[in-house]
Protein backbone atom coordinates (compact mmCIF):
# COMPACT_ATOMS: atom_id res chain seq x y z
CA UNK A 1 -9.51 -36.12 120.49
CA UNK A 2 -11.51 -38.88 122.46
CA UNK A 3 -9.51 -41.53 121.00
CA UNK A 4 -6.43 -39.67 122.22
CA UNK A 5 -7.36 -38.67 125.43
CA UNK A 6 -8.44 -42.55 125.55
CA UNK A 7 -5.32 -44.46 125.03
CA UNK A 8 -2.98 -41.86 126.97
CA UNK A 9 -5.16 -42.81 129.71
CA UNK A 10 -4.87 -46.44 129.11
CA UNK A 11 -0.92 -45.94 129.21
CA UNK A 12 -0.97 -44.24 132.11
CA UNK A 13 -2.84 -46.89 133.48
CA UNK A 14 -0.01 -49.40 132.28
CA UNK A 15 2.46 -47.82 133.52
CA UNK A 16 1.14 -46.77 136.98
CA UNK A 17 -0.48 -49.78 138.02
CA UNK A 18 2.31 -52.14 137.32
CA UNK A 19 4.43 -49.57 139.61
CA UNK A 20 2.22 -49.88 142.37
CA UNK A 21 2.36 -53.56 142.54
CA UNK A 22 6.33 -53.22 142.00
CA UNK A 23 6.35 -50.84 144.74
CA UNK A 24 4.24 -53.72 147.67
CA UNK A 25 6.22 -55.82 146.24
CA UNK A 26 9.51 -54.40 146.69
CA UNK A 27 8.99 -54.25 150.01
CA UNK A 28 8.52 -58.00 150.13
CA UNK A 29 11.59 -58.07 148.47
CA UNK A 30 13.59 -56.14 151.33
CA UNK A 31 12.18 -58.11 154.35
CA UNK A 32 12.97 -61.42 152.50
CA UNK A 33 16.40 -60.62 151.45
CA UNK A 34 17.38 -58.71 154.83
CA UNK A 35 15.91 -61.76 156.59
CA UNK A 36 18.17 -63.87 154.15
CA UNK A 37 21.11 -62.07 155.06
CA UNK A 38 20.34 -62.09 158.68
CA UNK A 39 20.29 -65.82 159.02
CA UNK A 40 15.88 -65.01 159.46
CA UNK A 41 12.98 -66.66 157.43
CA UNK A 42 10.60 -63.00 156.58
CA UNK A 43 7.29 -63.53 156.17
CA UNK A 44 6.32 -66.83 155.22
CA UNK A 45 2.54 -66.90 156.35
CA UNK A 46 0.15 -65.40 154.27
CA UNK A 47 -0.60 -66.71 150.83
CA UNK A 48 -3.09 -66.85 148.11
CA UNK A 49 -5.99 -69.81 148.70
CA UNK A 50 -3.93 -71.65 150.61
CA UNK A 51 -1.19 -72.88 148.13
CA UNK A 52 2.06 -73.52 150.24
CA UNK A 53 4.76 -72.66 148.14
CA UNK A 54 3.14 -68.75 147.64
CA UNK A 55 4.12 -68.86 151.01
CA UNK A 56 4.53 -64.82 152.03
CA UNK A 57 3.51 -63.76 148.68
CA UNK A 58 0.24 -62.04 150.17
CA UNK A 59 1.91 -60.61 152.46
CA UNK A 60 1.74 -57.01 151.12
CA UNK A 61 -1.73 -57.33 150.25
CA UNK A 62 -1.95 -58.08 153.65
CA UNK A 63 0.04 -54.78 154.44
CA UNK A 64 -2.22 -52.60 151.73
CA UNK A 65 -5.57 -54.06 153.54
CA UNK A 66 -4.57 -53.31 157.67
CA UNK A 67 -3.27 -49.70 156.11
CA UNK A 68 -7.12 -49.04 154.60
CA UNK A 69 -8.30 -50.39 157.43
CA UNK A 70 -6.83 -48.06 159.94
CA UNK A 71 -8.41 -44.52 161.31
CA UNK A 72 -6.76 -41.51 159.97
CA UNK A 73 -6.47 -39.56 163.20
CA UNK A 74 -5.56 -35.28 162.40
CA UNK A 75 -3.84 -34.07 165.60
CA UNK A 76 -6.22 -31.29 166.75
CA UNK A 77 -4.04 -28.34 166.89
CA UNK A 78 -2.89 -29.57 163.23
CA UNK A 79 -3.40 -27.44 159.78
CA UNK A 80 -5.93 -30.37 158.49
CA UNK A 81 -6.03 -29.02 155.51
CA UNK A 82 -2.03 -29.12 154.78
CA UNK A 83 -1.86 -32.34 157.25
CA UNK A 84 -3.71 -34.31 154.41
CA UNK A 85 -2.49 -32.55 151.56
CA UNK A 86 0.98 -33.65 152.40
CA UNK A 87 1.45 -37.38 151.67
CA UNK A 88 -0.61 -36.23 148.09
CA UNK A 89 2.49 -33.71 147.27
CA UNK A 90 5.02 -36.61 148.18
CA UNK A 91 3.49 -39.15 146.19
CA UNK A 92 2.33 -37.04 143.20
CA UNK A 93 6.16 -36.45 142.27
CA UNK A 94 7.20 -39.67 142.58
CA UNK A 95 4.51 -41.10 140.07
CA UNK A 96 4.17 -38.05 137.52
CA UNK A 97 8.38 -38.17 136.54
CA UNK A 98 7.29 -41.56 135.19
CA UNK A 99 5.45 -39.72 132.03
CA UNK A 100 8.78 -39.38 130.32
CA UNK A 101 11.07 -42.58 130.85
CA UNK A 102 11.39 -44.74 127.98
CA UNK A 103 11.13 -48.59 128.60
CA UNK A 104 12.47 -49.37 125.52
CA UNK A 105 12.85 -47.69 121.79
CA UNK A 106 9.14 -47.79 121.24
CA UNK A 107 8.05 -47.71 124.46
CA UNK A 108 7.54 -44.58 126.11
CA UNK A 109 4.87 -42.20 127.44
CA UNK A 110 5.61 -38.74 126.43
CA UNK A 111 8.87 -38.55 124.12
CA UNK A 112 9.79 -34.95 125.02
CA UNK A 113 13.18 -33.56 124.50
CA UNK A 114 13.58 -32.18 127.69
CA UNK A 115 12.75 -35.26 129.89
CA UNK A 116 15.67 -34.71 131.78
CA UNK A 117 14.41 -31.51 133.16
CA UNK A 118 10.81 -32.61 133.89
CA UNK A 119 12.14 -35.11 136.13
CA UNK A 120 14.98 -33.54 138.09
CA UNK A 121 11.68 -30.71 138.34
CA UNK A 122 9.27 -33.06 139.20
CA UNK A 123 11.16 -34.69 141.78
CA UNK A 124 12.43 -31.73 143.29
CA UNK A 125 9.06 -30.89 144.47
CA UNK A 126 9.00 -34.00 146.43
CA UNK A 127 10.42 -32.22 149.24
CA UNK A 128 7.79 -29.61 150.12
CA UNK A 129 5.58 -32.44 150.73
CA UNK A 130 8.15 -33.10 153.21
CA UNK A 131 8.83 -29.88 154.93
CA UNK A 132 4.53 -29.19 154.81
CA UNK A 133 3.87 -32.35 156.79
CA UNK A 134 5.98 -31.85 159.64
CA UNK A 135 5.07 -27.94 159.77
CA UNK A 136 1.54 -29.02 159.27
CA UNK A 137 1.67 -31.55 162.11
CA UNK A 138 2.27 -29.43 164.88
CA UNK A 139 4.61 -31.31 166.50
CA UNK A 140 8.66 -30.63 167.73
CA UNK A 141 9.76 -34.09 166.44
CA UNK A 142 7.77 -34.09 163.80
CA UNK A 143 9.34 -30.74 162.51
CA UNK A 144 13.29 -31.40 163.68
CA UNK A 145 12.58 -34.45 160.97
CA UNK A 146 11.47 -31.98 158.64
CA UNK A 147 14.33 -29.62 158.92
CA UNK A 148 17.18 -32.66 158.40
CA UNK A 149 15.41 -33.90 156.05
CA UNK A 150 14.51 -30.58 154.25
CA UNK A 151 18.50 -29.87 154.34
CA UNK A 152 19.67 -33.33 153.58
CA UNK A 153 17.56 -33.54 150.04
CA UNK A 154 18.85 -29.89 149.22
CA UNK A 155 22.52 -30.96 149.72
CA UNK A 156 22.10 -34.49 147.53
CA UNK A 157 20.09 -32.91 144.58
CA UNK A 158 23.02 -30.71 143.81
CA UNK A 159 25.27 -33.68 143.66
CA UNK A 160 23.22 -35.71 141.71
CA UNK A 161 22.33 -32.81 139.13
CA UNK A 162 25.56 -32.28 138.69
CA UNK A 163 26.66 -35.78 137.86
CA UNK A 164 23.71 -36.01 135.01
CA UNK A 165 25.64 -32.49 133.96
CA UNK A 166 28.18 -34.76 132.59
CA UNK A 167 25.84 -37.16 131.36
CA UNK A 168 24.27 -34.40 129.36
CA UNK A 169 28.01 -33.31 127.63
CA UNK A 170 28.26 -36.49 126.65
CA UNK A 171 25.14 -37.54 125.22
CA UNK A 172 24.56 -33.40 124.57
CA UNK A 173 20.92 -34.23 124.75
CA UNK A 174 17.95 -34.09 127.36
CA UNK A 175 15.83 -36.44 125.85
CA UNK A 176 16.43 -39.95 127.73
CA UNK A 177 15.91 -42.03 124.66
CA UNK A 178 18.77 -40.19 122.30
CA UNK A 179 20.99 -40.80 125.67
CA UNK A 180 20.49 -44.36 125.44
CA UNK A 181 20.80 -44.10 122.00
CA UNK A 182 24.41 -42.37 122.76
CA UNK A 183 25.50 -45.44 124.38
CA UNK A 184 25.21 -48.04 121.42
CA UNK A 185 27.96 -49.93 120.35
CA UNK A 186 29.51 -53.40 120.34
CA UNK A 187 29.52 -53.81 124.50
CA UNK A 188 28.96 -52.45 127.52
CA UNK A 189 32.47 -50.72 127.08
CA UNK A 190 30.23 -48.21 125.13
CA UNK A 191 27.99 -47.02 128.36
CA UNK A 192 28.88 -43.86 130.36
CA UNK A 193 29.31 -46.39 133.11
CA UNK A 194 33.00 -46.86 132.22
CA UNK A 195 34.27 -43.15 131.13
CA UNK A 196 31.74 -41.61 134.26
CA UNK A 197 32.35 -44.80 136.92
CA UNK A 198 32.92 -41.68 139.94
CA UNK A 199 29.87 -40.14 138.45
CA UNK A 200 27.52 -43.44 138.63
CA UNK A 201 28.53 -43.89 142.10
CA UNK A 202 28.11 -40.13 143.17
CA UNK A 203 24.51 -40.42 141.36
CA UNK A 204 23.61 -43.49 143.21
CA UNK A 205 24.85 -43.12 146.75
CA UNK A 206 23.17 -39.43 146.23
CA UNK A 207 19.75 -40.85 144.55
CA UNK A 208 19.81 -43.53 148.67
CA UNK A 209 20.05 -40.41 150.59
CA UNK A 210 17.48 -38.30 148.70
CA UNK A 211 15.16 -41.50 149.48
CA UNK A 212 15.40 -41.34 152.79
CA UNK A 213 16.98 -44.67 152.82
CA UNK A 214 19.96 -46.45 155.43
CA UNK A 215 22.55 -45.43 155.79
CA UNK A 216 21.19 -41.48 155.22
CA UNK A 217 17.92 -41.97 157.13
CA UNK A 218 18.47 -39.68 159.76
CA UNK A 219 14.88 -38.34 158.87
CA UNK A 220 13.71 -41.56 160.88
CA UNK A 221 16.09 -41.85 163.75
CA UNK A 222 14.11 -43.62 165.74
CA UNK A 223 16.34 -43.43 168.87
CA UNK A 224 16.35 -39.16 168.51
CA UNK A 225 13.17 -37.97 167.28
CA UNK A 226 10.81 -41.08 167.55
CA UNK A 227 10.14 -41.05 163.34
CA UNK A 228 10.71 -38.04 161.92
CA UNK A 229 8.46 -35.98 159.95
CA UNK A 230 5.71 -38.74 159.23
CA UNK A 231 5.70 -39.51 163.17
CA UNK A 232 1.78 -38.05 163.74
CA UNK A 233 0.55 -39.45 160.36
CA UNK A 234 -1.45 -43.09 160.70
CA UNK A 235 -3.43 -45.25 158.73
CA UNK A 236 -3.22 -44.97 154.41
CA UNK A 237 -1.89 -41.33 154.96
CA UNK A 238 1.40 -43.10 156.63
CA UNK A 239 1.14 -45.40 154.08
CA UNK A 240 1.11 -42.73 151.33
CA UNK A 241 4.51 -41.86 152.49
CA UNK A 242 6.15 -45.03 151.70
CA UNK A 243 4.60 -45.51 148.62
CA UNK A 244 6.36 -42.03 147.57
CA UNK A 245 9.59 -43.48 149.22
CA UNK A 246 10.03 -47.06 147.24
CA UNK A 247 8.12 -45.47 144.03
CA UNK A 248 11.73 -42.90 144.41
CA UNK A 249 13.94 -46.08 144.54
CA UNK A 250 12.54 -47.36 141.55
CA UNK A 251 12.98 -43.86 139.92
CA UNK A 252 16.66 -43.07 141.19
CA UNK A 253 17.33 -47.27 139.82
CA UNK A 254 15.61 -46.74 136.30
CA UNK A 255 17.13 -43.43 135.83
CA UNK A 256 20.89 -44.70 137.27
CA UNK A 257 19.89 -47.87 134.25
CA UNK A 258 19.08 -45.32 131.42
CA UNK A 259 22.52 -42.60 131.96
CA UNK A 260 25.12 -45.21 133.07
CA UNK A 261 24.14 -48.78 132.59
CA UNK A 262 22.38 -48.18 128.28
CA UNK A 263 19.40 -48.29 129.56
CA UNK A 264 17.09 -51.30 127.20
CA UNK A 265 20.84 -52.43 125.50
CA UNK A 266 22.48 -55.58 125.90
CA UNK A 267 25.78 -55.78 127.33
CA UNK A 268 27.26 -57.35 124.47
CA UNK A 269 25.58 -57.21 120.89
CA UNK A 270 25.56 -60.47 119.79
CA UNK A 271 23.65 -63.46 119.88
CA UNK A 272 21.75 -64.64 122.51
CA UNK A 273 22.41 -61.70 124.30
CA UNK A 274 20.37 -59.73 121.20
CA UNK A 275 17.23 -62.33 121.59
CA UNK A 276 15.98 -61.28 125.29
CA UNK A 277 13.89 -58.27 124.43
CA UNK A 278 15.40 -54.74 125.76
CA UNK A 279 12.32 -54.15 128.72
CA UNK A 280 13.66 -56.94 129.65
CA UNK A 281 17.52 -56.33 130.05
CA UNK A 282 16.49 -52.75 131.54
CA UNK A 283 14.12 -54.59 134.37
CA UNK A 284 17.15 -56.74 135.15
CA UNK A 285 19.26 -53.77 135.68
CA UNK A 286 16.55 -52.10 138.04
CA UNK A 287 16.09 -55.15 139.46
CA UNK A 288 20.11 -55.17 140.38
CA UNK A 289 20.47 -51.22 141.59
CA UNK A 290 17.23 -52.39 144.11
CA UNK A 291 18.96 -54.92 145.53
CA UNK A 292 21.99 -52.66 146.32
CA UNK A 293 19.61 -50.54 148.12
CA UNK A 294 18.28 -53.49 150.02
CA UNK A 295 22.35 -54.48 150.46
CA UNK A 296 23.05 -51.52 151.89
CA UNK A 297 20.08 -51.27 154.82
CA UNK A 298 21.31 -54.63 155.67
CA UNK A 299 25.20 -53.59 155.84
CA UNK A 300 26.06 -50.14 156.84
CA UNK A 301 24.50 -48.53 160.19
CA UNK A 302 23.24 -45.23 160.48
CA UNK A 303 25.59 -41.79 159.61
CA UNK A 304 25.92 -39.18 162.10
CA UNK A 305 23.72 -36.15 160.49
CA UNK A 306 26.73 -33.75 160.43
CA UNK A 307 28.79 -37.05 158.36
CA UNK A 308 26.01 -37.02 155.92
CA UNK A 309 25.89 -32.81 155.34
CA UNK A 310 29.88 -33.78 155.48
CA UNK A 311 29.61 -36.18 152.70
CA UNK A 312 27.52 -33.53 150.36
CA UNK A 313 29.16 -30.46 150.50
CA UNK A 314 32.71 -31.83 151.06
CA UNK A 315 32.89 -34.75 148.67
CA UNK A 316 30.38 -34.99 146.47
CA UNK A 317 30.29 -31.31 145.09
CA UNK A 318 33.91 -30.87 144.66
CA UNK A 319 34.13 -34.07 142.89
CA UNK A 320 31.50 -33.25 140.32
CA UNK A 321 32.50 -29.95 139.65
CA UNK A 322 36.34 -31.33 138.92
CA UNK A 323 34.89 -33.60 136.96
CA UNK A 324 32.99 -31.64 135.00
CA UNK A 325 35.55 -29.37 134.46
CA UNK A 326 37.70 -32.03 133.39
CA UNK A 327 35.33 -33.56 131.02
CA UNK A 328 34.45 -30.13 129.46
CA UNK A 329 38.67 -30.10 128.47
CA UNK A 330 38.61 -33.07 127.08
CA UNK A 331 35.56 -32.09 124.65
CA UNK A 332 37.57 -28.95 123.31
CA UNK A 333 39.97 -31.46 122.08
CA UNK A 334 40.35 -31.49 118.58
CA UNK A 335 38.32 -34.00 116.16
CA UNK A 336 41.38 -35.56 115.38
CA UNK A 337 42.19 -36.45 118.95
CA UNK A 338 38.69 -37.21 120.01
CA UNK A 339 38.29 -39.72 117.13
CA UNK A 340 40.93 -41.67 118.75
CA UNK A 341 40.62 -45.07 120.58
CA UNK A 342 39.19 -45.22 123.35
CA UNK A 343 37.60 -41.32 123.45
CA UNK A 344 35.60 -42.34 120.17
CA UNK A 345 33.59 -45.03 121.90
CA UNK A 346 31.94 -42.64 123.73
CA UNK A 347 32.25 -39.03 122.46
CA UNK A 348 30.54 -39.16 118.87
């Protein structure tokens, strides 16, 4: 029992730690490569005992220690109790959907069979963190942020759940690991990339907006309601909500990796490609889906609100439904079809 309790710990540990430092340092990531497309330098000052070429490698270190350094201040005519509570029901999401996805064949948390559905229920709750600190804040801005936002996270999650529906036919599984498994073969032709391409990008464009992130981040339009929801919130309880918001990236990128891209498998399965361990092809994957998030800040501007609540409900749905629709005829197909170049690469 001790010796349990003991090493889950210890991989909790492992997996949330390493997450935290991906998450500061993701967001040295976006200021260098904006400021690399934008012809800038990014941060380039503070380093580790003075060696020059870790040049702007302390900088978020730099970030974490001004944040603790910083008052807290509760608006008076707040809810203090809900005002704090907040950022904690944001962040706790974001980090507890990490229990069930697999890093590799081995390497996994909590190897449940409906992973699936803990995470699209864990990070569902993500938004009444949301809507409670704006409410809780007392504050007009502070709740008109809440509302979009509140709205604008109910519109995406349907699109997004229903493009893992078809995920789900496919692999007809909810653990994440037999879904990888699903997606073995010779190549990358094998991965529900390929057969579910409108479904990847319906998943990922959904998985920017229900992070808050450019172009969808109408939740922070600066120039209309000064900063949305977070805009009376200071110090590490301001920081708490970006933690929530790049820990989400990494989710929405991990998750995108594992039920379109075959998660831990190499694109082709041969040698060398079979020699670079699978945590590390996966990472590489994440590490590509983050920099199309960082792309995107840097390319598109802002959507009007009634675009994005346009884009959702007009777009999005239909398309997944149709497409779920049309993937459930093509599974009623006889065996004798289905086993058929190229349906057999990916319906087994």
């Amino acid at each position: 029992m001790l010796f349990s309790l003991t090493k889950n710990l210890l991989l909790i540990f492992a997996i949330v730690l390493p997450l935290l430092l991906g998450v500061a340092y993701l967001t040295l990531a976006e200021r260098k490569i904006i400021a690399f497309m934008q012809i800038r330098v990014g941060p380039n000052r503070v380093t580790f005992f003075g060696i020059p070429w870790l040049a702007g490698w302390g900088q978020p270190i730099a970030d974490a220690v001004k944040a603790m350094m910083k008052e807290i201040i509760v608006p008076s005519r707040a809810n203090k109790f809900l005002f704090v509570l907040a950022p904690v029901l944001t962040i706790a999401p974001a980090l507890a959907a990490w229990a069930v996805v697999p890093f590799s064949a081995e390497m996994v948390l909590a190897d449940i069979n409906a992973g699936l559905l803990y995470i699209l229920a864990m990070t569902s709750m993500g938004v009444y963190g949301v809507i409670i600190a704006g409410w809780a804040s007392n504050s007009k801005y502070a709740f008109l942020g809440t509302m979009r936002t509140a709205a604008q996270l109910v519109s995406y999650e349907l699109a997004m759940g229903f493009a893992l529906v078809c995920v789900l036919m496919m692999s007809q599984s909810l653990n994440l690991g037999d879904i990888v498994k699903g997606q073995q073969g010779g190549s990358f032709i094998n991965w529900y990339l390929i057969p579910l391409f409108p479904m990847f990008l319906v998943y990922f464009i959904s998985g920017v907006a229900e992070t808050n992130r450019a172009p969808f981040d109408v939740a922070e339009g600066e120039s209309e309601i000064v900063a949305g929801y977070h805009v009376e919130y200071s110090g590490m309880a301001f920081t708490v909500f970006y933690l929530a918001e790049y820990a989400n990236m990494i989710l929405v990128a991990i998750l995108a990796s594992i039920m379109f891209l075959g998660g831990w498998l190499p694109p082709f399965n041969i040698v060398p490609f079979t020699l670079i361990p699978g945590f590390i092809w996966l990472l590489l994957k994440i590490a590509f889906l983050l920099f199309c998030f960082l792309w995107f800040r840097a390319t598109f501007p802002r959507y009007r609100y009634d675009q994005i609540m346009r884009l959702g409900w007009k777009v999005f749905i239909p398309i997944t439904l149709v497409w779920i629709v049309l993937l459930g005829g093509v599974m009623q197909l006889p065996s004798s079809i289905l086993g058929v170049f190229p349906l057999n690469l990916w319906i087994h």
